[in-house]
N, C-alpha and C. Protein backbone atom coordinates (compact mmCIF):
# COMPACT_ATOMS: atom_id res chain seq x y z
N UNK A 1 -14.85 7.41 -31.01
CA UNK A 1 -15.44 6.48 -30.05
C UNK A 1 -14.54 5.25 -29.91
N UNK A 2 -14.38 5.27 -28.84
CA UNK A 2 -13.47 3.65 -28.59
C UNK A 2 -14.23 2.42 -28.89
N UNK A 3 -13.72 1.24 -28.92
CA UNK A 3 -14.02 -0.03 -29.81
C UNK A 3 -14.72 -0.70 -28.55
N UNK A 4 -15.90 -1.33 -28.71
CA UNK A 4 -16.20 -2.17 -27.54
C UNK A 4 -15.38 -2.94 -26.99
N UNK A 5 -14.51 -3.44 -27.73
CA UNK A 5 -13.36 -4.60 -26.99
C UNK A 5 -12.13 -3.30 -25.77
N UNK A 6 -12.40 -2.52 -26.27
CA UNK A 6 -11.12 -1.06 -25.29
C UNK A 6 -12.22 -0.99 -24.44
N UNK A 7 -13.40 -0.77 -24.26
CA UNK A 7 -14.50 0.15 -23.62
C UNK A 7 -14.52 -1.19 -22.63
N UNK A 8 -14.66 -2.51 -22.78
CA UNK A 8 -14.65 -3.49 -22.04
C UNK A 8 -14.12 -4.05 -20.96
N UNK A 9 -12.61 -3.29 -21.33
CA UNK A 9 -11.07 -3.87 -20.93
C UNK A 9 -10.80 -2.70 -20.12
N UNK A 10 -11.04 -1.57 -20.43
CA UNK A 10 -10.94 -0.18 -19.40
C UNK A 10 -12.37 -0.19 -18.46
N UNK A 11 -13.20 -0.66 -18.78
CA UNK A 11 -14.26 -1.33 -18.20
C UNK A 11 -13.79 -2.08 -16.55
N UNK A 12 -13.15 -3.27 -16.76
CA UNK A 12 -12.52 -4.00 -16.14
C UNK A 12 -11.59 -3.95 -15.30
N UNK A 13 -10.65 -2.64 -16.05
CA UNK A 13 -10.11 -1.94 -15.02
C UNK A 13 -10.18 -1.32 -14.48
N UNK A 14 -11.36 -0.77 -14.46
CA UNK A 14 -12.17 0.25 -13.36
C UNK A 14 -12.60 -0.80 -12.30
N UNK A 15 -12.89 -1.63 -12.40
CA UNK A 15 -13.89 -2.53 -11.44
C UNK A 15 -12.01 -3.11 -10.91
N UNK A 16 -11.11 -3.44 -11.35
CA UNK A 16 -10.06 -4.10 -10.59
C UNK A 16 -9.42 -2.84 -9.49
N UNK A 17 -9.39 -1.42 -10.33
CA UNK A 17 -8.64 -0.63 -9.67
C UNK A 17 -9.66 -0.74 -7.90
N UNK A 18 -10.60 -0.51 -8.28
CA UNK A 18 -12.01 -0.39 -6.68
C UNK A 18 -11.43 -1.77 -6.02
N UNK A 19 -11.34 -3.04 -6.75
CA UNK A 19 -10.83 -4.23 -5.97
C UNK A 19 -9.51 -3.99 -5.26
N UNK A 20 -8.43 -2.96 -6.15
CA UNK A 20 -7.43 -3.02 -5.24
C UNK A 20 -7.50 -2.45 -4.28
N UNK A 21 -8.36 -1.18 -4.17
CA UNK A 21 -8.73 -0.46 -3.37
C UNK A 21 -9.33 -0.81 -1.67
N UNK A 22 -9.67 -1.66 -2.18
CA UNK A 22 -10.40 -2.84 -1.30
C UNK A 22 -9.29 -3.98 -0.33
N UNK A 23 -8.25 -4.10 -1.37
CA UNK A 23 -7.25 -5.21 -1.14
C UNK A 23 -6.95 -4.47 -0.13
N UNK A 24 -6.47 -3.34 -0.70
CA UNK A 24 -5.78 -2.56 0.58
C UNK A 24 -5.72 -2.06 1.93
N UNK A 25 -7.35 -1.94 1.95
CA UNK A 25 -8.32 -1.95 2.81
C UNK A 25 -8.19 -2.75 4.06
N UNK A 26 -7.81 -3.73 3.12
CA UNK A 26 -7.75 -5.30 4.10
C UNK A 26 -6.64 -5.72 4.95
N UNK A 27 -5.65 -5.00 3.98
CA UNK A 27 -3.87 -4.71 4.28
C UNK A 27 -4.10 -3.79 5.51
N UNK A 28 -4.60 -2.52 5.63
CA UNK A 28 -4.86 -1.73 6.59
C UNK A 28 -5.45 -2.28 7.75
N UNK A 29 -6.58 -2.77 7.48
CA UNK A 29 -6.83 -3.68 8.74
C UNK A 29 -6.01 -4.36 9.44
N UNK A 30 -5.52 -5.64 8.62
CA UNK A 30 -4.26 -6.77 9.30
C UNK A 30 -3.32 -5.69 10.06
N UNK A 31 -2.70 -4.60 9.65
CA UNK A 31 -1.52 -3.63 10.09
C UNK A 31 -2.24 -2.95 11.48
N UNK A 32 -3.43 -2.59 11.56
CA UNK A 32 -3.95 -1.76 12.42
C UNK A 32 -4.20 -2.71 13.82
N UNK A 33 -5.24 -3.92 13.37
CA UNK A 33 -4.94 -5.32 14.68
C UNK A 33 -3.76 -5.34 14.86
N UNK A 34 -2.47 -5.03 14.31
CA UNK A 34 -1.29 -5.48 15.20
C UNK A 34 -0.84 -4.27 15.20
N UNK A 35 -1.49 -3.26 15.93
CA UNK A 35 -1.30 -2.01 16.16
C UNK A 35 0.34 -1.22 15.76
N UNK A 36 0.47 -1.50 13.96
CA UNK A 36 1.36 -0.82 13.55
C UNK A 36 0.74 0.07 13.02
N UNK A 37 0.53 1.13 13.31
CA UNK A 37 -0.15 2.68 12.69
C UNK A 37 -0.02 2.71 11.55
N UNK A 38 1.41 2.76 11.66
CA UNK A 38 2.19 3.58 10.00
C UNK A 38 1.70 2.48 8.99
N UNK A 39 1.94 1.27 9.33
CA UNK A 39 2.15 0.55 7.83
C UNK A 39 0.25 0.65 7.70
N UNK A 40 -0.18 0.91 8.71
CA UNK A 40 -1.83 0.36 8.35
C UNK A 40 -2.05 1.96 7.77
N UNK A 41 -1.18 3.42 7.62
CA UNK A 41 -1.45 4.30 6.95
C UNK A 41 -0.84 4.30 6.12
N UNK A 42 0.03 3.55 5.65
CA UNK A 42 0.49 3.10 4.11
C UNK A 42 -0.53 2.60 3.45
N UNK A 43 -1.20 1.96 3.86
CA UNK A 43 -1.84 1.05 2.78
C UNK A 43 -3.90 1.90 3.05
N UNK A 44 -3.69 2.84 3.99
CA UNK A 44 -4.73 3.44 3.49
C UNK A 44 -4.48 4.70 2.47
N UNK A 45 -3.47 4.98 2.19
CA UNK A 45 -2.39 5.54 1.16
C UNK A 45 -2.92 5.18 -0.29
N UNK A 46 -2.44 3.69 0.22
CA UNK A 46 -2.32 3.04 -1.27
C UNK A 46 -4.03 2.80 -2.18
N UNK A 47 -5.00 2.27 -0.97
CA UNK A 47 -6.41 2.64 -1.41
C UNK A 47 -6.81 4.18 -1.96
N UNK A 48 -6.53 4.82 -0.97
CA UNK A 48 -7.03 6.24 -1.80
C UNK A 48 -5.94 6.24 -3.13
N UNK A 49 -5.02 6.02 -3.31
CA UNK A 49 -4.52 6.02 -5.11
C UNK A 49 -5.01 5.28 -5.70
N UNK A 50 -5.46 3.86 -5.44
CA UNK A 50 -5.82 2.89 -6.28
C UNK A 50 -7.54 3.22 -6.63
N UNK A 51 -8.05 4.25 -5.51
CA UNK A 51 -9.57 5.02 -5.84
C UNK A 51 -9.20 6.17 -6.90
N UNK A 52 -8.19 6.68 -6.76
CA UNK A 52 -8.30 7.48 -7.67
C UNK A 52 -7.89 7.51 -9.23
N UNK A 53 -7.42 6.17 -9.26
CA UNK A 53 -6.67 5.54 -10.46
C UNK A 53 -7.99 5.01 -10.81
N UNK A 54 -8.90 4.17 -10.49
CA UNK A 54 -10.31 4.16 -11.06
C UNK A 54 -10.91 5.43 -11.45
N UNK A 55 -10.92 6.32 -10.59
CA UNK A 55 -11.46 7.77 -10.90
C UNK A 55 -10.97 8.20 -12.36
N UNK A 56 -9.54 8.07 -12.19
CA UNK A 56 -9.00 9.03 -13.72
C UNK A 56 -9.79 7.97 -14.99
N UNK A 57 -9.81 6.60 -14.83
CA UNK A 57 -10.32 5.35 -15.79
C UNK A 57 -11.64 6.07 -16.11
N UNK A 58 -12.67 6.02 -15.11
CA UNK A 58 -13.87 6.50 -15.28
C UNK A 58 -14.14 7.71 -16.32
N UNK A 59 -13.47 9.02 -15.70
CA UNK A 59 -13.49 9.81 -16.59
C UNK A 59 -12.79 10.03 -17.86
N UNK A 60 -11.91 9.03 -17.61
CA UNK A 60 -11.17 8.53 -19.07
C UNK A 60 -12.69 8.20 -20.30
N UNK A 61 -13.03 7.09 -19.31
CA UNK A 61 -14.08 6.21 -20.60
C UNK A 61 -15.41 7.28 -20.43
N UNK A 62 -15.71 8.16 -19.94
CA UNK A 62 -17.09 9.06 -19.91
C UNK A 62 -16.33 10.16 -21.02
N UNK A 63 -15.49 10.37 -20.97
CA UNK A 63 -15.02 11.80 -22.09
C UNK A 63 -15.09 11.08 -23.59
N UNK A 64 -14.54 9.73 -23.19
CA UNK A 64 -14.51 9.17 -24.93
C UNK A 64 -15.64 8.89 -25.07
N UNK A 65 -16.89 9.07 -24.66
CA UNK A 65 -18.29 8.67 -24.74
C UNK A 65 -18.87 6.90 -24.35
N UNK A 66 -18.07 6.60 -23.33
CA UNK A 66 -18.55 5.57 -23.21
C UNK A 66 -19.13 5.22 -21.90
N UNK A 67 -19.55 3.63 -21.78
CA UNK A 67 -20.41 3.90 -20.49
C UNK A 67 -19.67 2.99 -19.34
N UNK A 68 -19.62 3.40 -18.07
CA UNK A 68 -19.25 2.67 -17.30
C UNK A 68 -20.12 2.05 -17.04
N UNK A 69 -19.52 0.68 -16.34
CA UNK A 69 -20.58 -0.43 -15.70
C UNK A 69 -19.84 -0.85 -14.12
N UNK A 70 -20.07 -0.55 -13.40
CA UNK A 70 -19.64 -1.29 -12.13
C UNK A 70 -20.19 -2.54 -11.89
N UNK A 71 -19.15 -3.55 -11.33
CA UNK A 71 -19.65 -4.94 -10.98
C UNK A 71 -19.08 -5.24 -9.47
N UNK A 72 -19.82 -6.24 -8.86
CA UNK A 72 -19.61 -6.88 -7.76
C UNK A 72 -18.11 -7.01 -7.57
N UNK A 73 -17.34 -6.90 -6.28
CA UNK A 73 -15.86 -7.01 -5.59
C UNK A 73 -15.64 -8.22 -5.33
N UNK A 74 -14.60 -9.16 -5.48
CA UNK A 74 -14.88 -9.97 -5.20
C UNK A 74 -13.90 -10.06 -4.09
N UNK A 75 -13.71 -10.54 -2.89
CA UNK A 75 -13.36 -10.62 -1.25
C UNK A 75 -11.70 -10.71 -1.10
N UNK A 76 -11.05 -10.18 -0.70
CA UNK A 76 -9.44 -9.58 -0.85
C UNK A 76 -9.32 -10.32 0.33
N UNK A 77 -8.00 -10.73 0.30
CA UNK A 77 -7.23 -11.81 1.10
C UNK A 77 -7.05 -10.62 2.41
N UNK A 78 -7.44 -11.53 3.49
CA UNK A 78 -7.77 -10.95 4.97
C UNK A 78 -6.50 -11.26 6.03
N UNK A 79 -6.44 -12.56 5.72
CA UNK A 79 -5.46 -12.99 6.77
C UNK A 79 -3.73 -13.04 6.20
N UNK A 80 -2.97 -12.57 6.89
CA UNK A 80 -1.14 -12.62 6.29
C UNK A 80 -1.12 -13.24 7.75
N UNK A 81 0.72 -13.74 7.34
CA UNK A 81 1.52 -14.17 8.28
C UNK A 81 2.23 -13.20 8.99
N UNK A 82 2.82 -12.02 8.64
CA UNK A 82 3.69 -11.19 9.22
C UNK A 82 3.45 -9.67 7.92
N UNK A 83 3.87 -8.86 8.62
CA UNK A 83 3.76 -7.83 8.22
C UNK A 83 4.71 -7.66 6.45
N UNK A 84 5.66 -8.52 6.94
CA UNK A 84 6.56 -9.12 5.17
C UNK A 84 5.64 -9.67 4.41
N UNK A 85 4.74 -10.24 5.14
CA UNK A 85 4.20 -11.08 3.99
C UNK A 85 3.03 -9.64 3.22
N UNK A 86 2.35 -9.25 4.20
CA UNK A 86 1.28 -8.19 3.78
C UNK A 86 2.52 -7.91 1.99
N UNK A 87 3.78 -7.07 2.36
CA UNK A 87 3.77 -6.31 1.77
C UNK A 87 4.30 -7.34 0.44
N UNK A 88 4.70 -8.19 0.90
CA UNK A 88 4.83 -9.20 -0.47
C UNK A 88 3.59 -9.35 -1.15
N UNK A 89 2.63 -9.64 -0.65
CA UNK A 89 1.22 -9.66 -1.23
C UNK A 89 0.62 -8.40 -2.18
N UNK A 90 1.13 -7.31 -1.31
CA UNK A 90 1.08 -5.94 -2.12
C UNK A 90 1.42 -5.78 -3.16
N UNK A 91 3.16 -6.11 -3.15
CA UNK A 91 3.99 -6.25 -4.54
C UNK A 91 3.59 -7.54 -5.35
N UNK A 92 3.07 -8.42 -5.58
CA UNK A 92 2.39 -9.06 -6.18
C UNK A 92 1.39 -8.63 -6.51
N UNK A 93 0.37 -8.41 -5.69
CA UNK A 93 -1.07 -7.45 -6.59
C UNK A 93 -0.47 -6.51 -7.47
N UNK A 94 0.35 -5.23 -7.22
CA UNK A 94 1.14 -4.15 -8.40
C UNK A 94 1.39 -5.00 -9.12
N UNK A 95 2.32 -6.13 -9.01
CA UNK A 95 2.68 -7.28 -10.20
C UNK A 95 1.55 -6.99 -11.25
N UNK A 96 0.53 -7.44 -10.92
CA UNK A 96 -0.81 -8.01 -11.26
C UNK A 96 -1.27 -6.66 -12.54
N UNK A 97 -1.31 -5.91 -11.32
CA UNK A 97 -2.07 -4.28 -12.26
C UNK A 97 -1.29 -4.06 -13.12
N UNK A 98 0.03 -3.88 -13.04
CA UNK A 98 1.14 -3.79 -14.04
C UNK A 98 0.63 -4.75 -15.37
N UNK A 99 0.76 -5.72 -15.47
CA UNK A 99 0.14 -6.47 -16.28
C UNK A 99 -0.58 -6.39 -16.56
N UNK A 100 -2.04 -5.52 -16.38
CA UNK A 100 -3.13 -5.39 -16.79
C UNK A 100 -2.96 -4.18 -17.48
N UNK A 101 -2.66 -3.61 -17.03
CA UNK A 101 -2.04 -2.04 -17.39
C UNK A 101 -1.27 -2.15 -19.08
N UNK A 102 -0.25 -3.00 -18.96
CA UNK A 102 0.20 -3.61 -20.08
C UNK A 102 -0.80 -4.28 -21.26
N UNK A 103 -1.56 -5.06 -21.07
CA UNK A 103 -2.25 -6.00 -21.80
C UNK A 103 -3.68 -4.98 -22.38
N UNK A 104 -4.06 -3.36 -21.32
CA UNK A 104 -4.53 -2.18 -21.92
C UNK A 104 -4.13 -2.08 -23.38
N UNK A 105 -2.74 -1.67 -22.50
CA UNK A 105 -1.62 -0.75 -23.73
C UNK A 105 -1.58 -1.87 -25.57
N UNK A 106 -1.33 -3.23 -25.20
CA UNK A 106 -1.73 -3.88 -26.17
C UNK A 106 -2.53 -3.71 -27.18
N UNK A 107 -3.74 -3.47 -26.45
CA UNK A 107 -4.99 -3.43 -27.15
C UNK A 107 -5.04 -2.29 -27.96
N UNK A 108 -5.04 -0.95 -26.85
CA UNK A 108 -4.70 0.22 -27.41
C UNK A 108 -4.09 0.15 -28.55
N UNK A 109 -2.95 -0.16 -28.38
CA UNK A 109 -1.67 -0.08 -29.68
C UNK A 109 -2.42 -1.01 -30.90
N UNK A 110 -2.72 -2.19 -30.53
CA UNK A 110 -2.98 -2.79 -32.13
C UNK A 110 -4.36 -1.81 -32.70
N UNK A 111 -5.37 -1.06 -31.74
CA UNK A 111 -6.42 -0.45 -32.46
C UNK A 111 -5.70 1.04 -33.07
N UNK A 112 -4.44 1.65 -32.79
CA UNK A 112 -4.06 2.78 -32.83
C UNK A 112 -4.54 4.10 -32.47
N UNK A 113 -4.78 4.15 -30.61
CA UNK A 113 -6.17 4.85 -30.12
C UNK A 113 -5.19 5.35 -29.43
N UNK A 114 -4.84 6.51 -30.05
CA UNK A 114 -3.66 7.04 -29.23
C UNK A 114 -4.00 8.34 -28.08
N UNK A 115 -5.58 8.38 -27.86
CA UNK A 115 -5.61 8.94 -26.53
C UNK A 115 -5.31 8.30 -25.60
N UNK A 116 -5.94 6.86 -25.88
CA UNK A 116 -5.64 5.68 -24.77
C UNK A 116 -4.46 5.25 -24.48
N UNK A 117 -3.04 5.29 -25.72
CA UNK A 117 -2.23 5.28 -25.34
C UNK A 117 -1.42 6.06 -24.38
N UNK A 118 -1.94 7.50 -24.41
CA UNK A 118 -0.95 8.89 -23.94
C UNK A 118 -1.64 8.14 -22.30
N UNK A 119 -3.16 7.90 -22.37
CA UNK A 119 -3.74 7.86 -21.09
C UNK A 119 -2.81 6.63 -20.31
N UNK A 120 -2.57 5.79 -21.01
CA UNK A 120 -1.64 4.77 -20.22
C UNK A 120 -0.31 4.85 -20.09
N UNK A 121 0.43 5.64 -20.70
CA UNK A 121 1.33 5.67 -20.44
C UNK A 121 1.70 6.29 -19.21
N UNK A 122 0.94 7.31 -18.56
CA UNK A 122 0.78 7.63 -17.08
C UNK A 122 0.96 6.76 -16.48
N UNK A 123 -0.27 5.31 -16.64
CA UNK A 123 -0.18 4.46 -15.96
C UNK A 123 0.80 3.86 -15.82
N UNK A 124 1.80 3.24 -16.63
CA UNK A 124 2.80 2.68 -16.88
C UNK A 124 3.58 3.10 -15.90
N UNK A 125 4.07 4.60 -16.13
CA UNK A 125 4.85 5.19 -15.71
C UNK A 125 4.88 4.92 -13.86
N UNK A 126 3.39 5.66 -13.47
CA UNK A 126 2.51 4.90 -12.25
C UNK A 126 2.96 3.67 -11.48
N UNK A 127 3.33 2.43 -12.35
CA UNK A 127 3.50 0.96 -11.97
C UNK A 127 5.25 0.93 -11.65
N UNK A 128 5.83 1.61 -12.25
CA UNK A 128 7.53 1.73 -12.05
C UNK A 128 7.51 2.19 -10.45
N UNK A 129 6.60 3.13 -10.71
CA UNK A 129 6.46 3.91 -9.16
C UNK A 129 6.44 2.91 -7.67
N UNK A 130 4.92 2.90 -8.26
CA UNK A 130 4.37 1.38 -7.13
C UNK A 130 5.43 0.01 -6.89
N UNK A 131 5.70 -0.38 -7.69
CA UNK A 131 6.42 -1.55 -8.10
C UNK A 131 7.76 -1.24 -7.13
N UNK A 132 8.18 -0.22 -7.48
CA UNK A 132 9.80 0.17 -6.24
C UNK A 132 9.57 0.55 -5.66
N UNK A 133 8.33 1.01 -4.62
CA UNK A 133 8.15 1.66 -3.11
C UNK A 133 8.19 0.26 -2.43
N UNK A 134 7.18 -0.36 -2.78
CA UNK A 134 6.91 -2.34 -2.89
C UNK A 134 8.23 -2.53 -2.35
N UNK A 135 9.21 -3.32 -3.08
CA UNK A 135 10.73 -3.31 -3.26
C UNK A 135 10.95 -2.80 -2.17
N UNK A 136 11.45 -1.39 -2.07
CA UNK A 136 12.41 -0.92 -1.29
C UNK A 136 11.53 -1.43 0.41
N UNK A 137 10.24 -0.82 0.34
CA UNK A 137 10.06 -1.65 2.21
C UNK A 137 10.24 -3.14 2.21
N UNK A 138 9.75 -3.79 1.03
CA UNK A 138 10.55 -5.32 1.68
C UNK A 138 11.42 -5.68 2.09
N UNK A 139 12.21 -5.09 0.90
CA UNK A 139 14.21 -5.19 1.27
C UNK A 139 14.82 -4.57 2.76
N UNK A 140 13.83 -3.51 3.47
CA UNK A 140 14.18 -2.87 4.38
C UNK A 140 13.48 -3.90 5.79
N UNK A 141 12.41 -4.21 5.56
CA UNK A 141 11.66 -5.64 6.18
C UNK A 141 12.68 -6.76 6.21
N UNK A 142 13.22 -7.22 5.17
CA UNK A 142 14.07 -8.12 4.86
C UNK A 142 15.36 -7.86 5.74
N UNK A 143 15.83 -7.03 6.31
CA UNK A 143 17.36 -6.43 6.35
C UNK A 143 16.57 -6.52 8.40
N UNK A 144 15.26 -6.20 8.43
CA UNK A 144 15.25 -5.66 9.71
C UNK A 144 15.07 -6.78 10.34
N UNK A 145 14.54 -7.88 9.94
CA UNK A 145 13.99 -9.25 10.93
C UNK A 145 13.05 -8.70 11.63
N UNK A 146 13.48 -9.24 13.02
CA UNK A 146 12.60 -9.07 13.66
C UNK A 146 12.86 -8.00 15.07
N UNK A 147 14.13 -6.97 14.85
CA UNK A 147 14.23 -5.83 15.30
C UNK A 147 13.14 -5.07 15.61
N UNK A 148 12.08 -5.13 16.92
CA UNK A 148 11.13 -4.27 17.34
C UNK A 148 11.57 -3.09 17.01
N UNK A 149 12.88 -2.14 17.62
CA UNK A 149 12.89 -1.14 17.34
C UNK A 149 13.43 -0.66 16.05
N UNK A 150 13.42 -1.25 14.85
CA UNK A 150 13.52 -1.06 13.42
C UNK A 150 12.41 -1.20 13.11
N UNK A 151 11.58 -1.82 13.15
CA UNK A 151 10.24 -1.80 12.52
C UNK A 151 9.23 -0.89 13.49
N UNK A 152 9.66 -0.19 14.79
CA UNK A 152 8.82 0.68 14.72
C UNK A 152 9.32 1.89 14.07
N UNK A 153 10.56 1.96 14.13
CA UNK A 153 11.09 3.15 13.17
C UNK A 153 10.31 3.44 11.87
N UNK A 154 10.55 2.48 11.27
CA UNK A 154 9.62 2.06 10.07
C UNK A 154 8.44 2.36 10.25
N UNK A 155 7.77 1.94 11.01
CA UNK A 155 6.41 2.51 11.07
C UNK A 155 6.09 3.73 11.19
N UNK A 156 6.91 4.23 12.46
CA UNK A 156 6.73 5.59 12.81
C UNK A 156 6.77 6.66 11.01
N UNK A 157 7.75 6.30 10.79
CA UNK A 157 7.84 7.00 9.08
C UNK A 157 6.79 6.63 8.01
N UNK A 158 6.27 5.64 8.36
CA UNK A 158 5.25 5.25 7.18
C UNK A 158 3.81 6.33 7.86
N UNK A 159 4.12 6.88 8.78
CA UNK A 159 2.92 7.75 9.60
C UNK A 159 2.81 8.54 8.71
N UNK A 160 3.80 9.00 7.95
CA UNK A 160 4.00 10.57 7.75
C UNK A 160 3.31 10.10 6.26
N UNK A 161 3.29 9.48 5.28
CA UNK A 161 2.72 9.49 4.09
C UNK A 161 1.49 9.95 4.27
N UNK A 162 1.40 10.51 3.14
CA UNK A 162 -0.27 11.10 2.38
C UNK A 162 -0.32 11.01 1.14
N UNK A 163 -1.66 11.43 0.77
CA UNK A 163 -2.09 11.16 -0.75
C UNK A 163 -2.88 12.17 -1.04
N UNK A 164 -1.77 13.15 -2.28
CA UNK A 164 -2.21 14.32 -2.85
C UNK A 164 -2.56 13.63 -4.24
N UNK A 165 -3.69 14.54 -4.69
CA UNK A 165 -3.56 13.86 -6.04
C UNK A 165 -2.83 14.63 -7.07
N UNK A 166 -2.54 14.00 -7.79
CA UNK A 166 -1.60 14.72 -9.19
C UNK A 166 -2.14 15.73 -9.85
N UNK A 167 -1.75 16.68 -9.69
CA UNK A 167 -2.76 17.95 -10.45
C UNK A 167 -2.32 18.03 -11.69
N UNK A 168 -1.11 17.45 -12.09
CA UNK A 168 -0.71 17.18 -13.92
C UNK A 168 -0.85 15.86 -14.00
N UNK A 169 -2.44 15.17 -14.67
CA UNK A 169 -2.06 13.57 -14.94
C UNK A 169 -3.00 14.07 -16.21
């Protein structure tokens, strides 16, 4: 059985992963009012992973016998300046989870709960992921200005993403 202080903290990150889920949500919106398709199906992309990254948490903490608790969302930033900024905001939230993700693994490690560790280290692995998709469209945002027909290019390609889930996690 995991320690109330792990059950708390994976707790927490169930309720943040649904918040990012949400963030993203919001990201999709801003992208869709300025009728960029693609980036507003990037970031409905990025919600369905960040739902399903709660999902794996959930059944993480129900197999070790513990109980989930869901709590209130609290309201994800609505308004950006430009479509750079959305995704700067993005890569800052990953910032964020990354760190939480980390400060898990902490806990984990000083209790020596090494399901929880194997279970995060996915995550970890996960945040390298997120963290350089982030990166690389900024830098490509960054490079394009304000080239209409580069950023619909861009968009047009961000059409094509989907979200399979990992059948080995």
């Amino acid at each position: 059985m995991l320690s109330e202080q792990l059950m708390t903290a994976i707790n927490d990150q169930i309720n943040y992963e649904f918040y990012s889920a949400n963030a993203y949500i919001a990201m999709q919106a801003y992208c869709a009012s300025n009728d960029l398709e693609g980036f507003a199906n990037f970031f409905k992309v990025q919600s369905q992973e960040e739902n399903f990254h709660a999902e794996k948490f959930f059944n993480y903490l129900n197999q070790m016998g513990g109980r989930v608790t869901i709590s209130a969302l609290p309201e994800p930033k609505n308004n950006f300046e430009s479509i750079l900024d959305v995704f700067k905001e993005g890569l800052a939230h990953e910032k964020s989870v990354t760190q939480r993700v980390y400060n898990l693994m902490d806990i984990a490690t000083d209790q020596r709960e090494h399901a929880t560790i194997s279970l995060l280290k996915w995550f970890i692995d996960e945040q390298v992921e997120e963290e350089n998709t982030f990166n690389g469209i900024i830098k490509r945002l960054e490079r394009i200005g304000d080239d209409s027909a580069a950023i619909y290019m861009l968009d047009s390609e961000l059409m094509t993403r989907s979200f399979t889930p990992p059948t080995t996690v």
